[in-house]
Protein backbone atom coordinates (compact mmCIF):
# COMPACT_ATOMS: atom_id res chain seq x y z
CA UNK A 1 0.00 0.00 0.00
CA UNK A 2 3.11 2.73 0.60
CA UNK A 3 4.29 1.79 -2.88
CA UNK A 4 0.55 3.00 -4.02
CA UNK A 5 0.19 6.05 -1.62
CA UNK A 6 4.28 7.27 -2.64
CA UNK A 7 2.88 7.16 -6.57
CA UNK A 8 -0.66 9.10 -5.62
CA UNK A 9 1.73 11.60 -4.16
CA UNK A 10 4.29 11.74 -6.54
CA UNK A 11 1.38 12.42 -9.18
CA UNK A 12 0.19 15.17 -6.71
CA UNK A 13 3.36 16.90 -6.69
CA UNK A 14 3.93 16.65 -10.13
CA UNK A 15 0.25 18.18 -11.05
CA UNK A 16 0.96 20.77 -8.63
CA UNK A 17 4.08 21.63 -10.32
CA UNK A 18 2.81 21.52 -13.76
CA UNK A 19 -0.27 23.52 -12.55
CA UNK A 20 2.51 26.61 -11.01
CA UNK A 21 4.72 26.13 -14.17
CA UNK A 22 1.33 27.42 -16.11
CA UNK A 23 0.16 30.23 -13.99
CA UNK A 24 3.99 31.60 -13.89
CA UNK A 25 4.21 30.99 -17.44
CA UNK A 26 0.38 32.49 -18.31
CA UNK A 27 1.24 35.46 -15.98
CA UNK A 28 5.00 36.32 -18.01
CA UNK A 29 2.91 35.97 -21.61
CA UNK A 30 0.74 38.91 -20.06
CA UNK A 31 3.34 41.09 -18.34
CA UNK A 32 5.48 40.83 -22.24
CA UNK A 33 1.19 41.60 -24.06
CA UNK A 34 1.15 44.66 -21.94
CA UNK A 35 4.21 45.70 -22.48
CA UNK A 36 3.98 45.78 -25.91
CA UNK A 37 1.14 47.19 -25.40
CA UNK A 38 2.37 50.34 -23.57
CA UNK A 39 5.03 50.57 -26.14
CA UNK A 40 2.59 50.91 -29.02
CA UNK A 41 0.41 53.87 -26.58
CA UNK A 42 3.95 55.53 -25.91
CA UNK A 43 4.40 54.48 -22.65
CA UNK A 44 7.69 53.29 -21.16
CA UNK A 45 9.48 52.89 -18.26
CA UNK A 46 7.53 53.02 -14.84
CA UNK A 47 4.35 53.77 -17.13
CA UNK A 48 4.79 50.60 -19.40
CA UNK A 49 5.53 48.25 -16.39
CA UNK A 50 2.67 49.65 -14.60
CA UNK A 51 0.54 49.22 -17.77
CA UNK A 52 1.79 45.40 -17.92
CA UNK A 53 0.83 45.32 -14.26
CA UNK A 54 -2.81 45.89 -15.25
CA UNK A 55 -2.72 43.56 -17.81
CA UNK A 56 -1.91 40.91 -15.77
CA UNK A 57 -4.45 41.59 -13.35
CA UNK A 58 -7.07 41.47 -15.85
CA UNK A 59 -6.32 37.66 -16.31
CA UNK A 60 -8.05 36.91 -12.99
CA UNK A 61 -11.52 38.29 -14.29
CA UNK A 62 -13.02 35.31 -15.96
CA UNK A 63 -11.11 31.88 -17.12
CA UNK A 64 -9.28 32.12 -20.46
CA UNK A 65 -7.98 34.96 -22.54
CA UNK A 66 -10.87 36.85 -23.38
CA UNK A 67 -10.74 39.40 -20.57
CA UNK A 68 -6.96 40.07 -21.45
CA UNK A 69 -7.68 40.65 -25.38
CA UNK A 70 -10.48 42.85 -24.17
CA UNK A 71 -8.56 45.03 -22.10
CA UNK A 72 -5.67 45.45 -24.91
CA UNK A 73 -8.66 46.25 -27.22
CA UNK A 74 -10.31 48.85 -25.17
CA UNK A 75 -7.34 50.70 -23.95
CA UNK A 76 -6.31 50.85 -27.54
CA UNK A 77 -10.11 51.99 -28.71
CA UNK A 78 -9.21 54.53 -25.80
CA UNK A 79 -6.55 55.88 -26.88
CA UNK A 80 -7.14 55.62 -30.61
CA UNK A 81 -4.38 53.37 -31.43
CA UNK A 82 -5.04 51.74 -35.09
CA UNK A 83 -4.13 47.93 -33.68
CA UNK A 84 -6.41 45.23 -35.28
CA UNK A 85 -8.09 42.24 -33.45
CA UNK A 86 -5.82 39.70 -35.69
CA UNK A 87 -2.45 41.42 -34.64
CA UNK A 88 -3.66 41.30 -30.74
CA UNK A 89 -4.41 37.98 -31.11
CA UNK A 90 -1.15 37.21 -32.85
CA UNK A 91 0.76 39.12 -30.11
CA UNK A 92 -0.79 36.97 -27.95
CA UNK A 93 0.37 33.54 -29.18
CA UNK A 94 3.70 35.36 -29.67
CA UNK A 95 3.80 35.92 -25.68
CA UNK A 96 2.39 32.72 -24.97
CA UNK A 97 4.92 30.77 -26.64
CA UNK A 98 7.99 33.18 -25.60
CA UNK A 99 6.69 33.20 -22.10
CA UNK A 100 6.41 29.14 -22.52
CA UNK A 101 10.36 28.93 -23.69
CA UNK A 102 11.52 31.03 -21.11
CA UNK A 103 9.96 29.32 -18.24
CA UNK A 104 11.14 26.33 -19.30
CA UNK A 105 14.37 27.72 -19.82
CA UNK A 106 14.78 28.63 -16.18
């Protein structure tokens, strides 16, 4: 029965790990979206990490990426910034994979 109980465990651990490994790695595509981001409304510095900040944030509204793409697409709509839906989206993937490579990187 320990042989049975040490593999339940080791799956736990290892589902907990892949679980952390996602949220870092979801939460580092965001931070590198808003970034961007900021740089296309002319914001660096403190003002584009702050931005980014936001960004991230508005992950934790709903499950999935919908609430992030709609926060990139208002604050661009705000500020009149001439970014289409497709090259969002595309940024997206771009920081999803990048974020993805660099996690596992570390």
């Amino acid at each position: 029965m320990t042989s049975f109980n040490d593999r339940e465990k080791a799956f736990e651990n290892m589902f907990a790990h892949d679980q952390e490994l996602k949220f870092k790695a979801e939460a580092r595509a965001n931070k590198l979206l808003g970034l961007w981001a900021a740089e296309k409304m002319g914001l660096s510095g403190d003002e584009a990490d702050a931005y980014a900040k936001t960004v991230v944030i508005a992950d934790f509204e709903e499950a999935g990426h919908e609430d992030v793409f709609r926060k990139v697409r208002g604050d661009f709509d705000a500020k009149q910034i001439a970014v289409s839906d497709e090259e969002i989206r595309a940024k997206m993937l771009e920081t999803a994979n990048l974020a993805g490579q660099q996690i596992q990187a570390e």
